[in-house]
Protein backbone atom coordinates (compact mmCIF):
# COMPACT_ATOMS: atom_id res chain seq x y z
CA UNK A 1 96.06 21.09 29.99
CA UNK A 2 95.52 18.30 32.62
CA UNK A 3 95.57 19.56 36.61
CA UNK A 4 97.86 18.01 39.07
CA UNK A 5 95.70 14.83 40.38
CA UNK A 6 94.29 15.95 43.75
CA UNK A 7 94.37 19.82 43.00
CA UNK A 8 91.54 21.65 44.61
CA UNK A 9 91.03 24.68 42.03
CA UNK A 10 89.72 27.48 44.42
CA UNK A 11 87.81 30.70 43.72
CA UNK A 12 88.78 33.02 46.98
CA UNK A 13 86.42 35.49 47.00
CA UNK A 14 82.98 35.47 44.72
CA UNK A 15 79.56 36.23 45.15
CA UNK A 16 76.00 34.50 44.29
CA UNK A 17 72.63 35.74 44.21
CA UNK A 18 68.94 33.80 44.78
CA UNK A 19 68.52 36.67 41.65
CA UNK A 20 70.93 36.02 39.14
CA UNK A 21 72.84 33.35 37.73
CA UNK A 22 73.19 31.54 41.30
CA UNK A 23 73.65 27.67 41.13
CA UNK A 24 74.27 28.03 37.28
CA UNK A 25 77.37 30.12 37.93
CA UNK A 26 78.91 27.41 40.12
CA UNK A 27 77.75 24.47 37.50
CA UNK A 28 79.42 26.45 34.74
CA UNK A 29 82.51 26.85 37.71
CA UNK A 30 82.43 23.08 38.29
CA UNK A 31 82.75 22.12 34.01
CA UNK A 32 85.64 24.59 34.09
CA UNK A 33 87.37 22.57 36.38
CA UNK A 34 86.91 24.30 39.53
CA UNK A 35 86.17 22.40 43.19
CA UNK A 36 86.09 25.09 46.18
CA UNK A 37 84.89 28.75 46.85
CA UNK A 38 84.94 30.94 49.61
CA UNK A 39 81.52 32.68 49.06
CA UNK A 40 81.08 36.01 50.27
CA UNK A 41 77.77 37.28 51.86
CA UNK A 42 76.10 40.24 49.86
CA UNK A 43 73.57 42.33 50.16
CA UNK A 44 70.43 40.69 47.98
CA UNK A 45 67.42 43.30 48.50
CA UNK A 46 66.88 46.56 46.65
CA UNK A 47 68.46 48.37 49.96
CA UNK A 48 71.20 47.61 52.79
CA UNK A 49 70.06 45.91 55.74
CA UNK A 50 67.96 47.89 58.49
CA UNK A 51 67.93 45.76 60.90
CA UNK A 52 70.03 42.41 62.33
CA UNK A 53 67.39 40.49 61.62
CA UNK A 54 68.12 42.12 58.05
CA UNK A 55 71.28 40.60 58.16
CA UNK A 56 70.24 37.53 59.84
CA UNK A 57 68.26 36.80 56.89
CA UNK A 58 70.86 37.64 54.52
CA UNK A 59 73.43 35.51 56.25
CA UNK A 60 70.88 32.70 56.11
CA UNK A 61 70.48 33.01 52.42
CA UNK A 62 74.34 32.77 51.45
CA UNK A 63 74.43 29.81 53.69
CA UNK A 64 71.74 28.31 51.70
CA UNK A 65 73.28 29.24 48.53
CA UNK A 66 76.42 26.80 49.59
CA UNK A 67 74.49 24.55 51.10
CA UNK A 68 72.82 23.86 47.27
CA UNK A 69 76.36 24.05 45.97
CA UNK A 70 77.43 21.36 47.75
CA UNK A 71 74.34 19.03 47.71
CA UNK A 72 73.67 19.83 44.03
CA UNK A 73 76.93 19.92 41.90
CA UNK A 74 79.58 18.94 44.69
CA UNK A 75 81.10 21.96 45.09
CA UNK A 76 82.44 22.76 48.73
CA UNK A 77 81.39 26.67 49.63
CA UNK A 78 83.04 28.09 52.77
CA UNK A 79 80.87 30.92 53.72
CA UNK A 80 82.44 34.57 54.25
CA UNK A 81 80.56 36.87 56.84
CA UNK A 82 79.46 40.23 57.92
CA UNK A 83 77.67 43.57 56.99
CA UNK A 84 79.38 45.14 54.08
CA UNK A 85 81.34 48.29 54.72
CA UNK A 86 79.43 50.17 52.07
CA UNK A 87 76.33 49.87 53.93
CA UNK A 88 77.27 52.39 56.23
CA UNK A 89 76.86 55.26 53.62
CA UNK A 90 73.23 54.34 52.92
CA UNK A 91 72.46 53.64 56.86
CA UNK A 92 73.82 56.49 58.19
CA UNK A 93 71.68 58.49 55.96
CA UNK A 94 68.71 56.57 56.79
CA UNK A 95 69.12 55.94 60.49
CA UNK A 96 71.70 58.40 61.62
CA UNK A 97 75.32 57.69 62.35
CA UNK A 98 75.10 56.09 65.58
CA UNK A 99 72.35 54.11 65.11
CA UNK A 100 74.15 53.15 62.04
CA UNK A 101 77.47 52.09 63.68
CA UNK A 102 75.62 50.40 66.56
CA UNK A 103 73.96 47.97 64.05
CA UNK A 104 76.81 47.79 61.77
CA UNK A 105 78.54 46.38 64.87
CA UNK A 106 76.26 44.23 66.01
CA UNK A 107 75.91 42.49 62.63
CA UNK A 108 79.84 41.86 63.46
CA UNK A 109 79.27 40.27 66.38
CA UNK A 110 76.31 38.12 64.93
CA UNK A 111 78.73 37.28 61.96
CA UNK A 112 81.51 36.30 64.74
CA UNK A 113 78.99 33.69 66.44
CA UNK A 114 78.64 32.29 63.19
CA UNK A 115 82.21 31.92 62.92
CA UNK A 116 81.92 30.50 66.44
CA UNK A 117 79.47 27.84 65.25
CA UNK A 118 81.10 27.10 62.27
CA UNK A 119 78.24 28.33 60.36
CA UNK A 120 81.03 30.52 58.19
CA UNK A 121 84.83 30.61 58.09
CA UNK A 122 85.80 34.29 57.94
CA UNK A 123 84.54 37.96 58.39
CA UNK A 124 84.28 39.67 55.23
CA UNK A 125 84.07 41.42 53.74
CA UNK A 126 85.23 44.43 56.49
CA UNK A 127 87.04 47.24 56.03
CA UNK A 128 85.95 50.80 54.29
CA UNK A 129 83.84 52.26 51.65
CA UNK A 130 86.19 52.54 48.50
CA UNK A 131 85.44 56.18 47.59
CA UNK A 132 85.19 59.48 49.15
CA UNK A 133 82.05 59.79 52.25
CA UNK A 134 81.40 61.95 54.24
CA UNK A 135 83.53 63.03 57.07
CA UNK A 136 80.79 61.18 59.97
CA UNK A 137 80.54 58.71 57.46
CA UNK A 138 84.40 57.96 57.86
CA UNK A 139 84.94 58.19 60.70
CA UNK A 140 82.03 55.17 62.02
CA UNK A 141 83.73 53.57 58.71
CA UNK A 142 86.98 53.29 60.96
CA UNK A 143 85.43 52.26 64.19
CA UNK A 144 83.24 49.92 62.63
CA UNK A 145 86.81 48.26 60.76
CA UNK A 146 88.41 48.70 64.60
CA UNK A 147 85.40 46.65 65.86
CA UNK A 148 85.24 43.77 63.20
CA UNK A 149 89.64 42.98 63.94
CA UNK A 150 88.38 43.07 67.33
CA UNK A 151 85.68 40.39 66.33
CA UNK A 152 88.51 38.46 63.68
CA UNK A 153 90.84 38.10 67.00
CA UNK A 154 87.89 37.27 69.61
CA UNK A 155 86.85 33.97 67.26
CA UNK A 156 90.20 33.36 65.95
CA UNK A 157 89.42 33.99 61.91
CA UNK A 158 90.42 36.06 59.06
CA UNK A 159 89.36 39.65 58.52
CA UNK A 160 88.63 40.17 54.77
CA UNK A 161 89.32 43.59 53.78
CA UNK A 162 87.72 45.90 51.27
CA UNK A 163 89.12 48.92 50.83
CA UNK A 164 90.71 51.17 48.10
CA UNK A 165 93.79 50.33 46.36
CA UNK A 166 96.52 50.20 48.79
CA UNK A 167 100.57 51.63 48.64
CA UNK A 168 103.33 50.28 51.03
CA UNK A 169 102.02 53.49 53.67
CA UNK A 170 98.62 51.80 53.30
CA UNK A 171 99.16 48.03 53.79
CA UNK A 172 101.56 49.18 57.05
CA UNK A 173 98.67 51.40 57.90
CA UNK A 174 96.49 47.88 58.17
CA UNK A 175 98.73 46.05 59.86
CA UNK A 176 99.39 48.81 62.71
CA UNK A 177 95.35 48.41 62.79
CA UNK A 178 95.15 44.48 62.96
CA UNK A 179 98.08 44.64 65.70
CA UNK A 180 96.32 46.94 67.79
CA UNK A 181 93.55 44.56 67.36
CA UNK A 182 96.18 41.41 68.32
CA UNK A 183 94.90 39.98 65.17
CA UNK A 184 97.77 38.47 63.42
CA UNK A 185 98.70 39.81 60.53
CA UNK A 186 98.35 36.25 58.29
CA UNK A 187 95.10 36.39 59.65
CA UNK A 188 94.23 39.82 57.62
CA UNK A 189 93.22 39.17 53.71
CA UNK A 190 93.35 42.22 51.39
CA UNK A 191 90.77 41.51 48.42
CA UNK A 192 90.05 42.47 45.26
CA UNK A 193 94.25 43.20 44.71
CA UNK A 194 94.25 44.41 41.57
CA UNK A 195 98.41 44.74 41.44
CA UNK A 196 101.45 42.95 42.13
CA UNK A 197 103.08 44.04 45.42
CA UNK A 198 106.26 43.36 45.91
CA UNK A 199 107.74 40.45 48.67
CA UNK A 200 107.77 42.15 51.76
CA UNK A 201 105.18 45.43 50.13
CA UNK A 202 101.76 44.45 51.97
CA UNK A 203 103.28 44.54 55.50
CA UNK A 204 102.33 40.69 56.32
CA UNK A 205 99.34 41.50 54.89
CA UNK A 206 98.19 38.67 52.61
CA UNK A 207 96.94 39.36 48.84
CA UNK A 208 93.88 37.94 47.02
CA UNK A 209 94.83 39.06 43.76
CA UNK A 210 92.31 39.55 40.84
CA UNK A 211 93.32 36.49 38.48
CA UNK A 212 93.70 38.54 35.32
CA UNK A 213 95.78 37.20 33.05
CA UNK A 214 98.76 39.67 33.61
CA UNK A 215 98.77 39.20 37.37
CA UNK A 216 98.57 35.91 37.65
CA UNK A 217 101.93 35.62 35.29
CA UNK A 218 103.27 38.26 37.77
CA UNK A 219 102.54 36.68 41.04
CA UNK A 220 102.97 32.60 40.08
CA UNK A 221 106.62 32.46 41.40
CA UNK A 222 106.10 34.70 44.59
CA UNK A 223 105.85 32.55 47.93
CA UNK A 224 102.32 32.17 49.39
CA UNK A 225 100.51 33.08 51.07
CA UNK A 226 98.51 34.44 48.22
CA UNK A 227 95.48 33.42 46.74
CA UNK A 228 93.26 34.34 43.39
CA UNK A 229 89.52 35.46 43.44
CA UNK A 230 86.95 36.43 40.78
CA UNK A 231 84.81 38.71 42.63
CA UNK A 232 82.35 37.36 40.53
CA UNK A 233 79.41 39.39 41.56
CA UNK A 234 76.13 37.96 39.99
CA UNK A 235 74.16 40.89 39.04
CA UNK A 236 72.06 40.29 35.89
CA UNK A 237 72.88 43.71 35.03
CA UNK A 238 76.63 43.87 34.59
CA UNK A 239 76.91 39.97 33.51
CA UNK A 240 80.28 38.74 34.47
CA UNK A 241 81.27 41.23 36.69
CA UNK A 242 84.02 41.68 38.13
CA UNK A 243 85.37 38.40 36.33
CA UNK A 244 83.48 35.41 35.33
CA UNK A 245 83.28 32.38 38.03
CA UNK A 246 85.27 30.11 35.24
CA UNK A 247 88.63 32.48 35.22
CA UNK A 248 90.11 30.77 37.99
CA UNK A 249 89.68 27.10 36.90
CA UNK A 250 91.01 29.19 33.11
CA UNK A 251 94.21 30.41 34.93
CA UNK A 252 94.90 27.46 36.71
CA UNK A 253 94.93 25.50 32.99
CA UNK A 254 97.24 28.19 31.99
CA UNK A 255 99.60 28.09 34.96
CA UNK A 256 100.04 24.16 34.34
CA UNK A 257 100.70 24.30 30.72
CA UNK A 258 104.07 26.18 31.41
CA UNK A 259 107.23 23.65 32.97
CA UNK A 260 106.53 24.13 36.34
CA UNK A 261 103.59 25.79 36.74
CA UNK A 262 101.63 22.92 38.00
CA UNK A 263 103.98 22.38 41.12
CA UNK A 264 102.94 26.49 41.48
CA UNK A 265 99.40 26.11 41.66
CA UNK A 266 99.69 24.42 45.09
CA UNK A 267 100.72 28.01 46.86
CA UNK A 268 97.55 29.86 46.25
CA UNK A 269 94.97 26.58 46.25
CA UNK A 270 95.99 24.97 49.26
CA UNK A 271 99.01 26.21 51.04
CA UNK A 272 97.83 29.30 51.64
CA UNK A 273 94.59 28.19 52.83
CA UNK A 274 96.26 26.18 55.43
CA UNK A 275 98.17 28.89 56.35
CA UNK A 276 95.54 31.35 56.86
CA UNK A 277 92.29 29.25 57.57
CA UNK A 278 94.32 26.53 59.09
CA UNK A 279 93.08 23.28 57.07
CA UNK A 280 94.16 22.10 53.59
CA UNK A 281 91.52 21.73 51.55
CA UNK A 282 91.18 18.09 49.46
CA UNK A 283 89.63 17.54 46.03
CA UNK A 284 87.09 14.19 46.26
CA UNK A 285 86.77 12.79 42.85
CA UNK A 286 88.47 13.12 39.64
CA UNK A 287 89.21 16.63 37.75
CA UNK A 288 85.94 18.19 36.64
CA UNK A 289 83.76 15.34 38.12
């Protein structure tokens, strides 16, 4: 099924690695039918960073990744910024709490002057480890999170959360965060949604839902903002994890094949990016080119 002439098809949250699929993934992305990601920074050495130059370097590497997107296939990469919340577990261990929080928030700040210099378009992703920690591990999780809405308001981007799978309490608990913060609350991206919440459920909080097949029949007719992400990971060993880079180009195919879907597809690929990054994204070229 033909896309809307125009349509950017946009992947909102993946990940590529110098040691997996990398460029392939986005060529494959690209036949599909896809034309924009928002490509998350990851963690691409055996072990979390020790140091900001750690994270320096692996800042430098996802910014080369899209730079080789673009140049080589066409396809427009807005980087996504910051140490990942997870890292904290590992570092604490390693280096001690404090130590760990102090770098953990200083990689914020060094992903905020890259926001500053246009070097990346968001912080993410921030937020908290996704299983149980330790008690000191927690509790640095939370000021860290504190520190990088902080950052999100300071340079005027969005804060893209990781975090467990939220309720109605939880998604109010974020936005009492990002208010203390005076981050506003379009500003503040859950990912990896993994359910429908209902209008008015997430608090103001916006949803980047999964785009499996059920949720994206779910969520189609709800206003934006919304958007739909892979979190394609590229690690050789779980291939195609956590969905493969061509299932949003796949869903958008399937949204446009039913009356009305087409007009639909314009909420997640470019309304809502205007109304949360604050541009709307264009499509050079014909479908697939």
């Amino acid at each position: 099924m033909p896309l809307p002439p125009g349509l950017p098809v946009i992947d909102h949250h993946c990940h590529l690695s110098p040691h997996g699929e990398g460029i392939e993934a986005a060529r494959r992305f690209r036949s599909a039918g896809g034309s924009h990601l928002f490509l998350a920074t990851q963690n691409y050495d055996p072990h979390p960073p020790r140091t900001l130059d750690d994270y320096r370097r692996q800042f430098e590497t996802t910014e080369q990744l899209s730079r080789r997107l673009h140049e080589e296939l066409g396809v427009t990469a807005y980087v996504v910024v910051a140490p990942y919340p997870v890292d904290l577990v590992a570092c604490a261990s390693a280096l001690g709490a404090e130590q760990a929080l102090d770098l953990h928030r200083a990689a914020l700040d060094l992903a905020g002057e890259w926001v500053r210099e246009r070097r990346a378009v968001a912080l993410g992703e921030v937020g908290w480890p996704h299983f149980p920690v330790p008690p000191e591990v927690a509790d640095i999780a939370a000021s860290a999170f504190r520190h990088a809405l902080k950052v999100a308001r300071e340079v005027d981007c969005p804060a893209i959360v990781h975090s467990p799978d939220l309720d109605p309490e939880g998604y109010r608990n974020l936005a009492t965060e990002a208010g203390r913060a005076g981050l506003p609350l379009h500003r503040v991206v859950k990912h990896y949604a993994r359910t429908r919440v209902e209008p008015g459920g997430s608090a103001g909080i916006v949803l980047s839902y999964l785009a499996r097949r059920e949720i994206v029949t779910e969520v189609v007719p709800d206003a934006g903002p919304w958007f739909l992400e892979t979190d394609f990971l590229d690690d050789p060993k779980r291939p195609g994890a956590v969905l493969d880079l061509t299932t949003v180009p796949r869903r958008a195919r399937a949204i446009a094949s039913v009356a009305g879907g087409a007009d639909r597809l314009w909420v997640p690929f470019v309304d809502s990016v205007e109304k949360v990054y604050g541009w709307r994204p264009q499509r050079d070229g014909p479908e697939g080119s």
